[in-house]
PDB file of N, CA and C in Angstrom:
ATOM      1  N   UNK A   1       0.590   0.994   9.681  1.00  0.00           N
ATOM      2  CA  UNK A   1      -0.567   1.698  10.192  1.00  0.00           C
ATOM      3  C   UNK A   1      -0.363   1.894  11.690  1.00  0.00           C
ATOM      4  N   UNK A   2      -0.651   3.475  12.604  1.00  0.00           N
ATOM      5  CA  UNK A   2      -1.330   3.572  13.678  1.00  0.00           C
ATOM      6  C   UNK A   2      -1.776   3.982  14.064  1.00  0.00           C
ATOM      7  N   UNK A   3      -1.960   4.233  15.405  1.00  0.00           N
ATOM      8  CA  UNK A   3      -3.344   4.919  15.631  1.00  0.00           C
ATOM      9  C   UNK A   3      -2.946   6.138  15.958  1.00  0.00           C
ATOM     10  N   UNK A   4      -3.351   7.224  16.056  1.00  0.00           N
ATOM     11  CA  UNK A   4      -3.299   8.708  16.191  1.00  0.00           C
ATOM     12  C   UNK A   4      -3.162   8.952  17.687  1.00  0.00           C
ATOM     13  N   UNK A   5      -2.559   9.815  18.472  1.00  0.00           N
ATOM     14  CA  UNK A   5      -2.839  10.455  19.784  1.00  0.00           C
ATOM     15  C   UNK A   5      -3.469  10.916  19.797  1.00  0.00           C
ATOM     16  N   UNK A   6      -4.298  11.869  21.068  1.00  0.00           N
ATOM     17  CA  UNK A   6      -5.482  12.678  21.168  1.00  0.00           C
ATOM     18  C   UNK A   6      -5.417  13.993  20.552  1.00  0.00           C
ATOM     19  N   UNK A   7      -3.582  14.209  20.961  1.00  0.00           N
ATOM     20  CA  UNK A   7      -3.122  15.664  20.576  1.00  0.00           C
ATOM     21  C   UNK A   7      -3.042  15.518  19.433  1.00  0.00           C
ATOM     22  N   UNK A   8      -2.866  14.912  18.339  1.00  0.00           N
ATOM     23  CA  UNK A   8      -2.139  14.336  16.833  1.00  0.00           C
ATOM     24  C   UNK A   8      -3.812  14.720  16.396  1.00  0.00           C
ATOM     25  N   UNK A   9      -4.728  13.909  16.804  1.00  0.00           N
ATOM     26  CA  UNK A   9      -5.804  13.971  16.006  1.00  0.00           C
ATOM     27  C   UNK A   9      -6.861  15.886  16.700  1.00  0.00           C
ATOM     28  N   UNK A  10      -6.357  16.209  17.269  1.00  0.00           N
ATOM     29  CA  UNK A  10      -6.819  17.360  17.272  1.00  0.00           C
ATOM     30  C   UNK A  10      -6.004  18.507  16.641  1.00  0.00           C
ATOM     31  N   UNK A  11      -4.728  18.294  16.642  1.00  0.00           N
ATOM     32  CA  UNK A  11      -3.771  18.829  15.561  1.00  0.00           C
ATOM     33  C   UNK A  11      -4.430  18.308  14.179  1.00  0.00           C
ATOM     34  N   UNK A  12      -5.009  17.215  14.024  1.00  0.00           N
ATOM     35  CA  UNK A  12      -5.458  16.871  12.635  1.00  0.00           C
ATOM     36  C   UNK A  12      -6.786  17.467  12.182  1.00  0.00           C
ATOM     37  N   UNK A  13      -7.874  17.698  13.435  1.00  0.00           N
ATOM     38  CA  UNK A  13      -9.001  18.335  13.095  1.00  0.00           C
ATOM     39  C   UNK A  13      -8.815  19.871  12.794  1.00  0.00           C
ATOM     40  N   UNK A  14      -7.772  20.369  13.953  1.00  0.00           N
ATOM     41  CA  UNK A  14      -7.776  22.213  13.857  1.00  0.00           C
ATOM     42  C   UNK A  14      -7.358  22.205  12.128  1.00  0.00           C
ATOM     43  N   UNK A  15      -6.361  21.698  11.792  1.00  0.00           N
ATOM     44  CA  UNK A  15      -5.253  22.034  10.772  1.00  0.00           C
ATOM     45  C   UNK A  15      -6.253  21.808   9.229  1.00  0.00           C
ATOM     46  N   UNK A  16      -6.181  20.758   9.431  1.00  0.00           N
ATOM     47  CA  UNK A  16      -7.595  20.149   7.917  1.00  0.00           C
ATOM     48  C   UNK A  16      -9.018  20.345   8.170  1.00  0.00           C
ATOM     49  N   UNK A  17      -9.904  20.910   7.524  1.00  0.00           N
ATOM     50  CA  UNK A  17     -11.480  21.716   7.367  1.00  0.00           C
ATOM     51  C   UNK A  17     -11.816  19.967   7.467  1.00  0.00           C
ATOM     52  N   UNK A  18     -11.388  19.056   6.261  1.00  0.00           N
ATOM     53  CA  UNK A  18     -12.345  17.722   6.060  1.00  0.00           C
ATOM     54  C   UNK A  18     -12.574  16.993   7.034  1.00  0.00           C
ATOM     55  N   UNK A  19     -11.835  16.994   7.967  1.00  0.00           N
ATOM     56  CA  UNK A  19     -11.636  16.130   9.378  1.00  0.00           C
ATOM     57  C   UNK A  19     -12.635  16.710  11.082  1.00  0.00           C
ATOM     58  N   UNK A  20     -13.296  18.191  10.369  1.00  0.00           N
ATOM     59  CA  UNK A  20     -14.093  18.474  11.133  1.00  0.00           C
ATOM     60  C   UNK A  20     -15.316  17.618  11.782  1.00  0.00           C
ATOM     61  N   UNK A  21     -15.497  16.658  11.427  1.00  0.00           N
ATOM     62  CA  UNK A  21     -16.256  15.396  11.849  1.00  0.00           C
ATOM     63  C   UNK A  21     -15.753  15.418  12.727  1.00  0.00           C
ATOM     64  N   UNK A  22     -14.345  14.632  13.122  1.00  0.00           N
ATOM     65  CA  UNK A  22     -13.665  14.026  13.791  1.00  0.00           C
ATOM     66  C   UNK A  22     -13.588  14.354  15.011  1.00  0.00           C
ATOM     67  N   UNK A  23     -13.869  15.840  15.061  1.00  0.00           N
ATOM     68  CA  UNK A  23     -13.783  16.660  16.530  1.00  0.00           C
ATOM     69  C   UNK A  23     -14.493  16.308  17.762  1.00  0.00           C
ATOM     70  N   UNK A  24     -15.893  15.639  17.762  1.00  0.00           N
ATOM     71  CA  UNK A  24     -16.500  15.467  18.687  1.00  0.00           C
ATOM     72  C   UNK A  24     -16.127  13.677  19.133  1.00  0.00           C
ATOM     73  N   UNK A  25     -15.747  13.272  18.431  1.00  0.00           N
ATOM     74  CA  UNK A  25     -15.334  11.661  18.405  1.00  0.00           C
ATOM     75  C   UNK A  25     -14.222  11.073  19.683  1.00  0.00           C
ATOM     76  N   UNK A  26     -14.676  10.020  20.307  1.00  0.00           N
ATOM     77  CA  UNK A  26     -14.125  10.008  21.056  1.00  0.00           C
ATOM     78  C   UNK A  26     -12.682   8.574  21.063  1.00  0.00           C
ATOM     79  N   UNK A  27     -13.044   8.487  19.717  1.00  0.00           N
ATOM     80  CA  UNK A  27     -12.100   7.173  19.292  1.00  0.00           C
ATOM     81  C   UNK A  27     -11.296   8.099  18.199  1.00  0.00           C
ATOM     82  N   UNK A  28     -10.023   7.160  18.370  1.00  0.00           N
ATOM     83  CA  UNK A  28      -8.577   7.755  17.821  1.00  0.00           C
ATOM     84  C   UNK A  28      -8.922   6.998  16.451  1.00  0.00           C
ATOM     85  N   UNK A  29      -8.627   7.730  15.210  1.00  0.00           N
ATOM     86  CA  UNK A  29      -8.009   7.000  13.808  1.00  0.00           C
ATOM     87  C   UNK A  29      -7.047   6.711  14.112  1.00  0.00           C
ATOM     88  N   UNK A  30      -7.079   5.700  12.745  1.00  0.00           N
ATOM     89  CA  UNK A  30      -5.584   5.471  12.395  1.00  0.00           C
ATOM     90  C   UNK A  30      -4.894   6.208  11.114  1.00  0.00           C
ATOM     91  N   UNK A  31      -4.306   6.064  10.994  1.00  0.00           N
ATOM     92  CA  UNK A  31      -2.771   6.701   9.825  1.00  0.00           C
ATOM     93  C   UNK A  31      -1.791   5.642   9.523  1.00  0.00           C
ATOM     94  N   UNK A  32      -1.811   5.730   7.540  1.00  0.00           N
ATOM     95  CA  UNK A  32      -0.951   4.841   7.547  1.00  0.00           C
ATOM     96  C   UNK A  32       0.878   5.921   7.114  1.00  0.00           C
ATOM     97  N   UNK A  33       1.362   5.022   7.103  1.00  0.00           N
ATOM     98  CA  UNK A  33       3.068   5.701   6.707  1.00  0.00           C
ATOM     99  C   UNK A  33       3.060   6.079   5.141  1.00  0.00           C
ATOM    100  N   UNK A  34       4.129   5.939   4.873  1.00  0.00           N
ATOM    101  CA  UNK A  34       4.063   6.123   3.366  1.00  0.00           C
ATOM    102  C   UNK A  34       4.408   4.641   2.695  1.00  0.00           C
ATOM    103  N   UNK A  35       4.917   3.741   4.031  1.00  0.00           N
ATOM    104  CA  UNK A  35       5.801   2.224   3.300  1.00  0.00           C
ATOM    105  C   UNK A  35       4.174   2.028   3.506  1.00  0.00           C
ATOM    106  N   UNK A  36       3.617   1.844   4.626  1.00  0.00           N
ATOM    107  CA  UNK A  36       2.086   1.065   4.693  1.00  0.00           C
ATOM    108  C   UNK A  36       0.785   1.635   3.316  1.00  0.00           C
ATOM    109  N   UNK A  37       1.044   2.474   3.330  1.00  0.00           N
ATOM    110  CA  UNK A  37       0.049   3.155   2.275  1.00  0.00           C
ATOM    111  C   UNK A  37       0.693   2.376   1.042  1.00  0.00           C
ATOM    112  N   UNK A  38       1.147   2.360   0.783  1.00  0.00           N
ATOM    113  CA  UNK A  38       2.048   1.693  -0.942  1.00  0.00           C
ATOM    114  C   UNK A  38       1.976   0.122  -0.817  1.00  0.00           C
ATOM    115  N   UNK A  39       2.061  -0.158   0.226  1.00  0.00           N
ATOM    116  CA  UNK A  39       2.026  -1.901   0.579  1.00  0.00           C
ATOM    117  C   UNK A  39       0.501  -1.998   0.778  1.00  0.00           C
ATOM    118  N   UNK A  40      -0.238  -1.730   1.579  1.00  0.00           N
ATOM    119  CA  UNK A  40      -1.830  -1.554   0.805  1.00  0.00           C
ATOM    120  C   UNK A  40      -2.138  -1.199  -0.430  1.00  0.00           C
ATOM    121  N   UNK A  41      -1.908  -0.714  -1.121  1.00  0.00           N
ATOM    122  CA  UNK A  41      -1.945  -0.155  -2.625  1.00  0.00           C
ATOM    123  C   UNK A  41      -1.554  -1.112  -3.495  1.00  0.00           C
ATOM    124  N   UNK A  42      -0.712  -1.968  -2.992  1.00  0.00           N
ATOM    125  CA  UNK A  42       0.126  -3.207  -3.498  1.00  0.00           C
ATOM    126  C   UNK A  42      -1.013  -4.862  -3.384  1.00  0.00           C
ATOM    127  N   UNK A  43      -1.344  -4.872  -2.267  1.00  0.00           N
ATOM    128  CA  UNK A  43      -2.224  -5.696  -2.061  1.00  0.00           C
ATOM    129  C   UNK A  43      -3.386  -6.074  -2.837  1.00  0.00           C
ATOM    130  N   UNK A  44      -3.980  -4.476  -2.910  1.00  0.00           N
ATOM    131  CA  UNK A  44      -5.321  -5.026  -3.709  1.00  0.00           C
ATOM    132  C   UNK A  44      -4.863  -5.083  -4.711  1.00  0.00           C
ATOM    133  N   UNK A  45      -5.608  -5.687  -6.052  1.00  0.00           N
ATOM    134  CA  UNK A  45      -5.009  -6.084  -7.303  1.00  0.00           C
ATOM    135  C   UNK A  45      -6.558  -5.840  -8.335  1.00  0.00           C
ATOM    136  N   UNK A  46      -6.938  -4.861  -8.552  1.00  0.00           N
ATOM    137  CA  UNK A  46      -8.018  -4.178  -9.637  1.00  0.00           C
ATOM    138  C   UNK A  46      -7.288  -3.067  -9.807  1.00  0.00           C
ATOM    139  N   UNK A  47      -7.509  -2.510 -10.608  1.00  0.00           N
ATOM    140  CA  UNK A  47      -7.175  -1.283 -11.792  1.00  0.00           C
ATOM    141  C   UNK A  47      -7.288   0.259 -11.023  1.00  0.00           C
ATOM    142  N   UNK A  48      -8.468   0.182 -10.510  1.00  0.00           N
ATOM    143  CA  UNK A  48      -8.544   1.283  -9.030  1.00  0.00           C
ATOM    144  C   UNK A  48      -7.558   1.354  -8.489  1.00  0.00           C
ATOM    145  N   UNK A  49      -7.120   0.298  -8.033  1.00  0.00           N
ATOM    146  CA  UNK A  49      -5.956   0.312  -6.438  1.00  0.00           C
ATOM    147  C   UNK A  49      -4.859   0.269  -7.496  1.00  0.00           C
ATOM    148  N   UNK A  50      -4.462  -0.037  -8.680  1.00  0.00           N
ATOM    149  CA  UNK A  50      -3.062   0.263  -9.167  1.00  0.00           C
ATOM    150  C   UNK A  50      -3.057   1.850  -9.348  1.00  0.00           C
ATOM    151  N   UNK A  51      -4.668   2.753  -9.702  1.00  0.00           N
ATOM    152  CA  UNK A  51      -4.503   4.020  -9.936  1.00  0.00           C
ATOM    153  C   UNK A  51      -4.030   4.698  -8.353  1.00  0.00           C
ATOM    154  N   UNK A  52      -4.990   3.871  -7.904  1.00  0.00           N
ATOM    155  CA  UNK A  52      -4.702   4.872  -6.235  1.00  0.00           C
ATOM    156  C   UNK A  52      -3.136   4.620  -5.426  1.00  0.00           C
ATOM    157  N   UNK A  53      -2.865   3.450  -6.044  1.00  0.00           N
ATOM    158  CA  UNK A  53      -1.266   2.686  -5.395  1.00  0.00           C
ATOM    159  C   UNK A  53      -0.582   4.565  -6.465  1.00  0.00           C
ATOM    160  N   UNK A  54      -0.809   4.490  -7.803  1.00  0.00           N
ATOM    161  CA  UNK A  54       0.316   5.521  -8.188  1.00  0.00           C
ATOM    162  C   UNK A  54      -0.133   7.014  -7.464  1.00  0.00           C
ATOM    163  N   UNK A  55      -1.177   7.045  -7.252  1.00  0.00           N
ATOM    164  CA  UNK A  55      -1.766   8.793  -6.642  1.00  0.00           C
ATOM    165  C   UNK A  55      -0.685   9.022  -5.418  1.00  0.00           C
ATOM    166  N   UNK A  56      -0.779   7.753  -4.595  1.00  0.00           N
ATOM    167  CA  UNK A  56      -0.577   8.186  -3.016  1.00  0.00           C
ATOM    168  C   UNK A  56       1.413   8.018  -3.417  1.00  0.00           C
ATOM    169  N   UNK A  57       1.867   7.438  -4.073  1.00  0.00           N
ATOM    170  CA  UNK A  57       3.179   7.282  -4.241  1.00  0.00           C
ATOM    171  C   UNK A  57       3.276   8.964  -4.694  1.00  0.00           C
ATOM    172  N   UNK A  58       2.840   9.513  -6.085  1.00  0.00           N
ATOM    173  CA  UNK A  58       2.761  11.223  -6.422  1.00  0.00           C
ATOM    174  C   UNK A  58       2.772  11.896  -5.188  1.00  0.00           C
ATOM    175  N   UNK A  59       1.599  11.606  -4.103  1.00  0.00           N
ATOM    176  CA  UNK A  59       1.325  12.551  -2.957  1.00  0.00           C
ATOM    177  C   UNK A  59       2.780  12.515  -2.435  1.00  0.00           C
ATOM    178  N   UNK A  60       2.845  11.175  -1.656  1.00  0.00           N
ATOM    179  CA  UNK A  60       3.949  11.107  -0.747  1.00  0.00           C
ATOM    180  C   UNK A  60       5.807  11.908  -1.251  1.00  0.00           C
ATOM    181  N   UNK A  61       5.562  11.294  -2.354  1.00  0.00           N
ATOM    182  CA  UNK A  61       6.695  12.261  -3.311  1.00  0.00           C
ATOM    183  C   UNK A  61       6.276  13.810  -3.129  1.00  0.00           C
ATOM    184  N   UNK A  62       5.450  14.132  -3.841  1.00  0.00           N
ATOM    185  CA  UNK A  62       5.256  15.966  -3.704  1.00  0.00           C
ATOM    186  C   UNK A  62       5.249  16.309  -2.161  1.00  0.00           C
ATOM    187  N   UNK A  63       5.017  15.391  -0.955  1.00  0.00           N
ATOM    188  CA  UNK A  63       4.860  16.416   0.193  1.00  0.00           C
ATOM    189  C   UNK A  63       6.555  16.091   0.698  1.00  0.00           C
ATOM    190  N   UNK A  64       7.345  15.330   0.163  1.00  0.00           N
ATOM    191  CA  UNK A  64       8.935  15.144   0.666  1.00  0.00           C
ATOM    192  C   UNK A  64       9.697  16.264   0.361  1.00  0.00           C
ATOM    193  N   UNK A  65       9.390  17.037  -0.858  1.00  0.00           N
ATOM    194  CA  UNK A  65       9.654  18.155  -2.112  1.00  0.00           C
ATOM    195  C   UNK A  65       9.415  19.065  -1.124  1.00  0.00           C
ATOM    196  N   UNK A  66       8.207  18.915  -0.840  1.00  0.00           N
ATOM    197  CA  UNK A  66       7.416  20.409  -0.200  1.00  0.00           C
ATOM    198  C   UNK A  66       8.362  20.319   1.091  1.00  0.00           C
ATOM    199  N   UNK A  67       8.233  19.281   1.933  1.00  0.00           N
ATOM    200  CA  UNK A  67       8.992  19.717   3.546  1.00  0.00           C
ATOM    201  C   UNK A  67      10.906  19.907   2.959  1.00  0.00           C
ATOM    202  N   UNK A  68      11.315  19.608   1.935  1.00  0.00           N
ATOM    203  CA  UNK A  68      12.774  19.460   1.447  1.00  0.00           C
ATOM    204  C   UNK A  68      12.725  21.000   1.143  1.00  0.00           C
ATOM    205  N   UNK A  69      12.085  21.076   0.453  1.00  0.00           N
ATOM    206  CA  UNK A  69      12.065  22.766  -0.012  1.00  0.00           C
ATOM    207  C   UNK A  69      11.883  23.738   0.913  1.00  0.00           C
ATOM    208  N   UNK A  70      10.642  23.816   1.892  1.00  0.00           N
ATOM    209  CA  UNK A  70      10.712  24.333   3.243  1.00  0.00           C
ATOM    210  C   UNK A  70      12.329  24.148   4.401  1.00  0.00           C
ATOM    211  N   UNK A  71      12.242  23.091   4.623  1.00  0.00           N
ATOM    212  CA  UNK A  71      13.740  22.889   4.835  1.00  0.00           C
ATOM    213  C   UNK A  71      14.413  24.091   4.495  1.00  0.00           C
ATOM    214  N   UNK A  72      15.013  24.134   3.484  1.00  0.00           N
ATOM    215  CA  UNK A  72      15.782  24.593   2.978  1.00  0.00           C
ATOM    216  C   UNK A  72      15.166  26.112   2.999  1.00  0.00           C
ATOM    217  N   UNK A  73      14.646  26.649   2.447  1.00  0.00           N
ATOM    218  CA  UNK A  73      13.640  28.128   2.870  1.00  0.00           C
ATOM    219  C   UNK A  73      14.368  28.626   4.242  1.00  0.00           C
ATOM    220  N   UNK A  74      13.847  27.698   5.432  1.00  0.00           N
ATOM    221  CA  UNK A  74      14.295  27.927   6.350  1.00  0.00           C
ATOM    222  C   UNK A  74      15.062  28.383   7.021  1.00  0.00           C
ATOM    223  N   UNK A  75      16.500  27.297   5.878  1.00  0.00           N
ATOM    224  CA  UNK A  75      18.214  27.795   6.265  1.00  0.00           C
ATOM    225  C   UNK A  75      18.186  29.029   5.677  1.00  0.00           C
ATOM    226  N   UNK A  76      17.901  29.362   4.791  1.00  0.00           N
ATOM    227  CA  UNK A  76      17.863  30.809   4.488  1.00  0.00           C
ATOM    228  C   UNK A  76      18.104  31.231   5.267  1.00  0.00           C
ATOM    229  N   UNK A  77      16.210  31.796   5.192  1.00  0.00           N
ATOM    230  CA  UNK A  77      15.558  32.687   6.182  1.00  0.00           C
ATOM    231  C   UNK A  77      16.626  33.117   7.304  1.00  0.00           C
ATOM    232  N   UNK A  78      17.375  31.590   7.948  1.00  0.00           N
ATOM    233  CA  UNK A  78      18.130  31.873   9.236  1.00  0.00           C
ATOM    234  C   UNK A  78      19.179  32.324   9.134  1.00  0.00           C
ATOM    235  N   UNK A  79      19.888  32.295   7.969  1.00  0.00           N
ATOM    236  CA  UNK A  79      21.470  32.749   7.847  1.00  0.00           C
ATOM    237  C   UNK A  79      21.010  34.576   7.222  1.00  0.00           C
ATOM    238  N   UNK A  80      19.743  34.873   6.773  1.00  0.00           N
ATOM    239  CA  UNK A  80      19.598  36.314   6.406  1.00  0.00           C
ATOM    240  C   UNK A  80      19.481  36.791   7.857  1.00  0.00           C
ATOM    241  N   UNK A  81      18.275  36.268   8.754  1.00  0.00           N
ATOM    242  CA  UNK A  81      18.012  37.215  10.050  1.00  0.00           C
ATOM    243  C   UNK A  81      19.667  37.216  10.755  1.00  0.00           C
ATOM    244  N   UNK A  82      20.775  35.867  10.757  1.00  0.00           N
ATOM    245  CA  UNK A  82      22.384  36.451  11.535  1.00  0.00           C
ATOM    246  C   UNK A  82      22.844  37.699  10.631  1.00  0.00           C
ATOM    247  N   UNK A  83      22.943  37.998   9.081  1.00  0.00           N
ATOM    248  CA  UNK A  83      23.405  38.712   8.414  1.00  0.00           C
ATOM    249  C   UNK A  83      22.740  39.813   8.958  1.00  0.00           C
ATOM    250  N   UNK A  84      21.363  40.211   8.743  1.00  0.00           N
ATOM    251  CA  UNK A  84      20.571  40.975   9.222  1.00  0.00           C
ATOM    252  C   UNK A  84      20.755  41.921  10.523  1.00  0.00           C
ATOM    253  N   UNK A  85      21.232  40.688  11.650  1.00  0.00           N
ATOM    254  CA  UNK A  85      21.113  40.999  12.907  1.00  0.00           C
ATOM    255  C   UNK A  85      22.696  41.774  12.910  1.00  0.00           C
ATOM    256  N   UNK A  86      23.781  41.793  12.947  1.00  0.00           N
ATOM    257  CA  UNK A  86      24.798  42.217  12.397  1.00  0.00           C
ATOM    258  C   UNK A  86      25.031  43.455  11.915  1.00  0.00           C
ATOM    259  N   UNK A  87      23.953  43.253  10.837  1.00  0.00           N
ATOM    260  CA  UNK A  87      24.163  44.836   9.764  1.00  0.00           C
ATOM    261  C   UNK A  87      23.100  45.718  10.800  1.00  0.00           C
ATOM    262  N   UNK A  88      22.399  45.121  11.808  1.00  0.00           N
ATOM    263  CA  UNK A  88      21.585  46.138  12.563  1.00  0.00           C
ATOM    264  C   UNK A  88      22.561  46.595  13.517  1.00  0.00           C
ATOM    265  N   UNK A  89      23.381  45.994  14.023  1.00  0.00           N
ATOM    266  CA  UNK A  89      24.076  46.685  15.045  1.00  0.00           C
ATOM    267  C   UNK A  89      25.027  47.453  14.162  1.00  0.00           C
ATOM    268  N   UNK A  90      25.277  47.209  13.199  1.00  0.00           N
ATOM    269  CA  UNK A  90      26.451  48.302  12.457  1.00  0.00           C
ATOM    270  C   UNK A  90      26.050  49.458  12.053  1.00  0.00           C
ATOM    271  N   UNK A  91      24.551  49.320  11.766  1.00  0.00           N
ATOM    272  CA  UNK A  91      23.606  50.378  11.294  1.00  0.00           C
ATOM    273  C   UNK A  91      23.623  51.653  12.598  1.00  0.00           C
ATOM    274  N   UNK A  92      23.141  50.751  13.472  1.00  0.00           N
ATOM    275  CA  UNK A  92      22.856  51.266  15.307  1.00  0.00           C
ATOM    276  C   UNK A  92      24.080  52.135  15.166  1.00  0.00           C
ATOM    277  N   UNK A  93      25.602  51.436  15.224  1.00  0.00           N
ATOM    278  CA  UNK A  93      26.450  52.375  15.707  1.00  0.00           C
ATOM    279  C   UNK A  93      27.167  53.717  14.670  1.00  0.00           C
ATOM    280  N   UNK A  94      26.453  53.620  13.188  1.00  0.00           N
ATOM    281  CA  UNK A  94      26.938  54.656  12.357  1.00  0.00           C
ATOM    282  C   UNK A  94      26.028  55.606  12.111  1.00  0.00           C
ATOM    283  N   UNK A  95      24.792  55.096  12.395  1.00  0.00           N
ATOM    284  CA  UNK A  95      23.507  56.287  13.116  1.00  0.00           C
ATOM    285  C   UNK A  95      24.258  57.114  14.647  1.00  0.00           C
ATOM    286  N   UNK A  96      24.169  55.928  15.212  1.00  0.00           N
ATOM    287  CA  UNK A  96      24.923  56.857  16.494  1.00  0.00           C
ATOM    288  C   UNK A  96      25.635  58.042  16.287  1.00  0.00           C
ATOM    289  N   UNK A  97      26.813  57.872  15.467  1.00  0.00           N
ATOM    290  CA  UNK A  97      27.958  58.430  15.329  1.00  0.00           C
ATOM    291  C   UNK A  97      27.753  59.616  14.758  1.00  0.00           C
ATOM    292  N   UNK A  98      26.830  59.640  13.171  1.00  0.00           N
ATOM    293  CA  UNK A  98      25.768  60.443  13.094  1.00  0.00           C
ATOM    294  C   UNK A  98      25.410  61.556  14.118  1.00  0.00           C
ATOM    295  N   UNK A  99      24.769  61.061  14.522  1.00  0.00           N
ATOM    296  CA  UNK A  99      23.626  61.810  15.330  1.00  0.00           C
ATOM    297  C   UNK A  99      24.920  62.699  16.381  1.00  0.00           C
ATOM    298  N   UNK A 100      26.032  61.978  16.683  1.00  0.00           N
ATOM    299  CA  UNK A 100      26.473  63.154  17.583  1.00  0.00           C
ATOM    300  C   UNK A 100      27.490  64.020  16.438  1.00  0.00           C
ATOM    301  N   UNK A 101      27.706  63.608  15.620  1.00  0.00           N
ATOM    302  CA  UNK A 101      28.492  64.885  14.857  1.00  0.00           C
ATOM    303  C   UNK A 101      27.223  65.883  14.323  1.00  0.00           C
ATOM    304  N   UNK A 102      25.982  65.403  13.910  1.00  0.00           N
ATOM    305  CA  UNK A 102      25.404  66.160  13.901  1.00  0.00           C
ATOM    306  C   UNK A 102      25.027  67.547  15.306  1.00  0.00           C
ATOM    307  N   UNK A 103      24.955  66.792  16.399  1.00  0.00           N
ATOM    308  CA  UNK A 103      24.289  67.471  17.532  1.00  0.00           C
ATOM    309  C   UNK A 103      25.832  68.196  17.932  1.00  0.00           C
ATOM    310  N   UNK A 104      26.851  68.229  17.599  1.00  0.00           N
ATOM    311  CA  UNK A 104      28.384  69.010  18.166  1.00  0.00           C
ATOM    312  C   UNK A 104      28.373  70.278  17.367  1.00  0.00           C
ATOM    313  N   UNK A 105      28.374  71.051  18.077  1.00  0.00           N
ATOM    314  CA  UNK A 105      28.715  72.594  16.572  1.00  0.00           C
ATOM    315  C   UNK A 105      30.388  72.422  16.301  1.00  0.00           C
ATOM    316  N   UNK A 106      30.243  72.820  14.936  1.00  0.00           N
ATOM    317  CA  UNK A 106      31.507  72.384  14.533  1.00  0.00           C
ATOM    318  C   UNK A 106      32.335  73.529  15.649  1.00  0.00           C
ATOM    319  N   UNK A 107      33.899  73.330  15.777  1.00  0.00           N
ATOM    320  CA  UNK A 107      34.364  74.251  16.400  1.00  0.00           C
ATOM    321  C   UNK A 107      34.888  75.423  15.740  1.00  0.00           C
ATOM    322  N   UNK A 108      34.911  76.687  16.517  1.00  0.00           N
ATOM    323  CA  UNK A 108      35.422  77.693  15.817  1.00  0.00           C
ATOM    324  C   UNK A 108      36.635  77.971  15.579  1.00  0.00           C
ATOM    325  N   UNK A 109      36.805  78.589  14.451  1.00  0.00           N
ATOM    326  CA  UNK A 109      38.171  78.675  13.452  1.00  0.00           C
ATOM    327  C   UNK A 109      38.436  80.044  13.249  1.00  0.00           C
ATOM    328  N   UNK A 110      39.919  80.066  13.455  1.00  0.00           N
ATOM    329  CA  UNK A 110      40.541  81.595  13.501  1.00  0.00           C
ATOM    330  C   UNK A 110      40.476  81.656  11.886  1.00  0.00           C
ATOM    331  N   UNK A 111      40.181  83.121  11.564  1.00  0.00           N
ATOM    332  CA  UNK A 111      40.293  83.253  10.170  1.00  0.00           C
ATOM    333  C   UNK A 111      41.322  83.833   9.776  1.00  0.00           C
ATOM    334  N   UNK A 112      41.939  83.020   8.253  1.00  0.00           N
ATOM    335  CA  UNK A 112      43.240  82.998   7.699  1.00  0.00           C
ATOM    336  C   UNK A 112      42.850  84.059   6.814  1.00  0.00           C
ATOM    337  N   UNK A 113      44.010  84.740   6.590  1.00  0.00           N
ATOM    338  CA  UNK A 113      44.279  85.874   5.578  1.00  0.00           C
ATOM    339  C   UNK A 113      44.473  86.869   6.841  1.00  0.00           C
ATOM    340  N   UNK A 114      44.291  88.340   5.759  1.00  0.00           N
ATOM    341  CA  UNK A 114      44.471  89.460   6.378  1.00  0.00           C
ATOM    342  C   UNK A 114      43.373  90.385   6.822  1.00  0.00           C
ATOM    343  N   UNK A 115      43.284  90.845   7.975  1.00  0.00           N
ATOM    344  CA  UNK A 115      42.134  91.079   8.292  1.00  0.00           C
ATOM    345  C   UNK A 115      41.799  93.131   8.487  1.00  0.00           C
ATOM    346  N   UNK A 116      41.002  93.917   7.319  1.00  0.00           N
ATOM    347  CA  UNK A 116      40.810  95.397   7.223  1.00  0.00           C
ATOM    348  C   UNK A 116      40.471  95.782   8.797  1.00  0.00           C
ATOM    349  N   UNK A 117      41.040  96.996   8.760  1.00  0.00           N
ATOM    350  CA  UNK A 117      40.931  97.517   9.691  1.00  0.00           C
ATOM    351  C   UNK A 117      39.597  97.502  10.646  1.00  0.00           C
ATOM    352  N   UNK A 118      38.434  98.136   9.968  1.00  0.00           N
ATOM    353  CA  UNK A 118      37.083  98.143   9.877  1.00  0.00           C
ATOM    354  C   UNK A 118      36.505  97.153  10.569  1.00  0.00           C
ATOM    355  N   UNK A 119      36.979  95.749  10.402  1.00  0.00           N
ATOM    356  CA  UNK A 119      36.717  94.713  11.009  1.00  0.00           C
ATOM    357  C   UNK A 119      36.741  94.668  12.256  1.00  0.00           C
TER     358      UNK A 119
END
């Protein structure tokens, strides 16, 4: 268990609606870990606290998943925006290239064959 910073617990009020109490308060909570939460859970010994000992073990498991999975999201995300960033400059310079063969008149060409008098 400890106790919260000022910034931690106002990061805790903005972020969570339930903790809106907490905002005007001028004393810090505490927070336990995930070893302290399970070792409290361990302690008490009624049928409650073995249900709540398995809830908070589920929680703590599903939010490791969730930041493991984010994690990983992440590396993505970051190796698409280098790929990304890359294929933009390659894009940039074959637009370029583009754009001036478009804007050049092609050049003029003597015409082959034989040419009537009339002409």
């Amino acid at each position: 268990m400890f106790k919260l910073t000022r910034d931690e617990k106002n990061e805790l009020v903005a972020n969570c609606d339930r903790f809106m109490m907490m905002r005007h308060t001028s004393t810090l909570p505490y927070a336990f870990t995930e070893h302290g939460a399970v070792m409290l859970a361990c302690i008490l010994n009624s049928e409650r606290a073995i249900q709540v000992n398995i809830l908070i073990v589920r929680v703590f498991t599903g939010m490791r998943e969730i930041a493991f999975r984010n994690k990983e999201m992440l590396l993505k995300i970051e190796k698409l925006e280098q790929k990304i960033g890359t294929h933009d400059k390659e894009l940039h310079i074959i637009f370029e290239t583009l754009r001036m063969m478009i804007s050049t008149p092609p050049p003029k060409r003597n015409r082959i064959g034989f040419k009537a008098d009339d002409e």
